[in-house]
C-alpha atoms as a PDB file:
ATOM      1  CA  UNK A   1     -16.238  62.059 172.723  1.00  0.00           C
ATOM      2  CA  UNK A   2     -17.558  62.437 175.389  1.00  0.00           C
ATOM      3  CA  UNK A   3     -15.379  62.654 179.184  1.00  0.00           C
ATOM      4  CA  UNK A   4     -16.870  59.962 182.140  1.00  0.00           C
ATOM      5  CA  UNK A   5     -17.930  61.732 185.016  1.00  0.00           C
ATOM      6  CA  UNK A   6     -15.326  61.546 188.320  1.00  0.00           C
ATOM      7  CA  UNK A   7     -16.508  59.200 191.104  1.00  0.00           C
ATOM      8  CA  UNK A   8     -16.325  60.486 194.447  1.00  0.00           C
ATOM      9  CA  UNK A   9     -12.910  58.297 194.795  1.00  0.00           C
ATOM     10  CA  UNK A  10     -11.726  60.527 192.102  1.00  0.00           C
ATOM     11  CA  UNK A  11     -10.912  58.031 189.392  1.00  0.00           C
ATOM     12  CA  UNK A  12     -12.837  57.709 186.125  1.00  0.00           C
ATOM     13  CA  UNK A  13     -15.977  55.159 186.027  1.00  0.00           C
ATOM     14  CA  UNK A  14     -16.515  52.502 183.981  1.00  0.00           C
ATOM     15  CA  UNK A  15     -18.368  49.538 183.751  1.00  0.00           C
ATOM     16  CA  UNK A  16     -18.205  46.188 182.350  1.00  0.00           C
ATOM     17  CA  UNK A  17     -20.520  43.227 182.528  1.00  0.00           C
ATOM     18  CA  UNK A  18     -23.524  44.900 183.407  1.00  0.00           C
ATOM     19  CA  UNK A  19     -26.675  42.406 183.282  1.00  0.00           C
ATOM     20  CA  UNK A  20     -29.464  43.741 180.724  1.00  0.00           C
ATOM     21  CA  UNK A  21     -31.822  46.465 182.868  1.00  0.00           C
ATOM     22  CA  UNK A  22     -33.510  49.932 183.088  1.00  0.00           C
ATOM     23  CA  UNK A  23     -29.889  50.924 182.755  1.00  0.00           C
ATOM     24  CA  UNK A  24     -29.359  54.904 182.729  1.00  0.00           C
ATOM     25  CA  UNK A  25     -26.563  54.526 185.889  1.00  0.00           C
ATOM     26  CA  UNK A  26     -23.666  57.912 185.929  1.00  0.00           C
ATOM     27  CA  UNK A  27     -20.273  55.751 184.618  1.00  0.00           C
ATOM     28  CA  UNK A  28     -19.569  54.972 181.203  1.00  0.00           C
ATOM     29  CA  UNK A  29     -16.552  53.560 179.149  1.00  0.00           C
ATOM     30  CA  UNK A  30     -15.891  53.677 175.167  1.00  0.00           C
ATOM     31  CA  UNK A  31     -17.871  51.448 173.221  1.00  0.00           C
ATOM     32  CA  UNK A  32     -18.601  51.321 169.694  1.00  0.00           C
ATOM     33  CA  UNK A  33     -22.055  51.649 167.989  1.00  0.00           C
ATOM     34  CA  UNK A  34     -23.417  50.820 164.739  1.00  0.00           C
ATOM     35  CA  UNK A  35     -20.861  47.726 164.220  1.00  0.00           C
ATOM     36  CA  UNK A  36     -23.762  45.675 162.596  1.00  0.00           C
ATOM     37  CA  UNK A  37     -24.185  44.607 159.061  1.00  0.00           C
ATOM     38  CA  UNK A  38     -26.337  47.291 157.295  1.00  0.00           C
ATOM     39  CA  UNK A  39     -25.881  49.809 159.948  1.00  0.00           C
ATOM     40  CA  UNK A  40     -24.071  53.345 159.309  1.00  0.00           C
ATOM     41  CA  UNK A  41     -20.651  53.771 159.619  1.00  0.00           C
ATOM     42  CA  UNK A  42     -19.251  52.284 163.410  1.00  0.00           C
ATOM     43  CA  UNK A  43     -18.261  54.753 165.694  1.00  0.00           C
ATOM     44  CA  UNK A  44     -17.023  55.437 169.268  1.00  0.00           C
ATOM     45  CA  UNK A  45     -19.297  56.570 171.539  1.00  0.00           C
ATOM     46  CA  UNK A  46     -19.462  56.992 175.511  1.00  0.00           C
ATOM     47  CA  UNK A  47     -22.018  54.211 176.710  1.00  0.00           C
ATOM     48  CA  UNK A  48     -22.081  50.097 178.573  1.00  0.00           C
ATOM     49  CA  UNK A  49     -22.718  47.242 176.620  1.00  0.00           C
ATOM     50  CA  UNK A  50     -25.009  44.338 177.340  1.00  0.00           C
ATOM     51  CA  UNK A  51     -25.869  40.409 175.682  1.00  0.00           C
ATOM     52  CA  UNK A  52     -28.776  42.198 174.124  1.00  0.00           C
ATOM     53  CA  UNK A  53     -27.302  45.744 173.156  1.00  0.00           C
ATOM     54  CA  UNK A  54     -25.673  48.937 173.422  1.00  0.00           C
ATOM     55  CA  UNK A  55     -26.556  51.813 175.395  1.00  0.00           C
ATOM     56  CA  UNK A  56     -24.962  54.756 175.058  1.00  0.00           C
ATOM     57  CA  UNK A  57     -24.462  59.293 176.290  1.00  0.00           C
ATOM     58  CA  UNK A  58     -25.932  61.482 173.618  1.00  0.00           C
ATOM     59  CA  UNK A  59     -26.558  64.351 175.462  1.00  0.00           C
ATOM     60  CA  UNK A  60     -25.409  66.033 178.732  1.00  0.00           C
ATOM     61  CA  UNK A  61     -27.382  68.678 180.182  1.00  0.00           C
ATOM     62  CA  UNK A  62     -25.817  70.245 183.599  1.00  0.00           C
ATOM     63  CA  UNK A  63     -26.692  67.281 185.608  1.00  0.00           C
ATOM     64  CA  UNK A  64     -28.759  65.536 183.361  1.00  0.00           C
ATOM     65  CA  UNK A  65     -27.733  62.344 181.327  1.00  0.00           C
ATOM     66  CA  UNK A  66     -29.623  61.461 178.230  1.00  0.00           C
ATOM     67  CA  UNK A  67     -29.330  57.546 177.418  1.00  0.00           C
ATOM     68  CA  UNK A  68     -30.176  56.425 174.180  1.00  0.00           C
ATOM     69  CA  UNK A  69     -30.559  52.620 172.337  1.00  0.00           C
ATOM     70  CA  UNK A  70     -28.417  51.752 170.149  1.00  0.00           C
ATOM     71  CA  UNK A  71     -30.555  49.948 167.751  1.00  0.00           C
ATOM     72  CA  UNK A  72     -28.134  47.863 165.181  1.00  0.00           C
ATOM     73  CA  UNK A  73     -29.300  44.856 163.360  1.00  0.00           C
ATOM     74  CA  UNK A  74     -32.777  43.159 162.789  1.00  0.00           C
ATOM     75  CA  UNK A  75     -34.031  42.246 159.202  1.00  0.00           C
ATOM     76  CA  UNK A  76     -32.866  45.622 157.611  1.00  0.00           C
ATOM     77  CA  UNK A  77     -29.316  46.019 159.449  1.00  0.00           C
ATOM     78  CA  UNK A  78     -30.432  48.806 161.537  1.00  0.00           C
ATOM     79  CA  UNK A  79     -32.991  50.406 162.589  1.00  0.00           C
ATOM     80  CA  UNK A  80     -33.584  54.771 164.046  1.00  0.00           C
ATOM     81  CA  UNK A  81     -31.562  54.431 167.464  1.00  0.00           C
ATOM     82  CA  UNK A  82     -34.035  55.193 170.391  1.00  0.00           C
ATOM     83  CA  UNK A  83     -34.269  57.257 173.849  1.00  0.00           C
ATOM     84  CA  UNK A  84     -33.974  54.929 176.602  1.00  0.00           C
ATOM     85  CA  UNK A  85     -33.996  57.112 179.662  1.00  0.00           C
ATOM     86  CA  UNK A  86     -32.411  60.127 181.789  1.00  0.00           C
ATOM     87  CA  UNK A  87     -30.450  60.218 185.255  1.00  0.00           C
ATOM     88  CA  UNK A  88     -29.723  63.157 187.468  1.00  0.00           C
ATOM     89  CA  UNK A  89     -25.813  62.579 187.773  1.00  0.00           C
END
């Protein structure tokens, strides 16, 4: 699992009813992913959740934050998750 970054207050960020948008901002908080019918196995992951989905951390680079969509549910349960955007953190 992945540790959020400190804010400059020095306290852990997190985020919580965050309106659906080009979303790749520096806090996160636990959420789970691939919770719907069909999908793999549910499992925790570092990310923000919205009415319309999950975005989560897959990879940090230095700096660099890799956001990814997490792509549960539709007609077959689930579908490949995809890349959704990077921020310089």
């Amino acid at each position: 699992m992945l540790k959020p970054p400190r804010s400059r207050s020095g306290t852990a960020g997190t985020t919580e009813g965050a309106t659906a948008q080009a979303d790749t901002r520096c806090t996160w908080s636990t959420i789970t992913i691939n919770s719907g019918k069909g999908a793999e196995a549910p499992s925790a992951a570092s990310g923000h959740k919205h009415d319309t989905g999950n975005h989560y951390v897959r990879y940090i680079a230095g700096d660099l934050v890799d956001w990814w969509a997490d792509n549960n549910g539709g007609s077959d349960g689930d579908t490949w998750d995809s890349y959704y955007g990077t921020r310089k953190c």
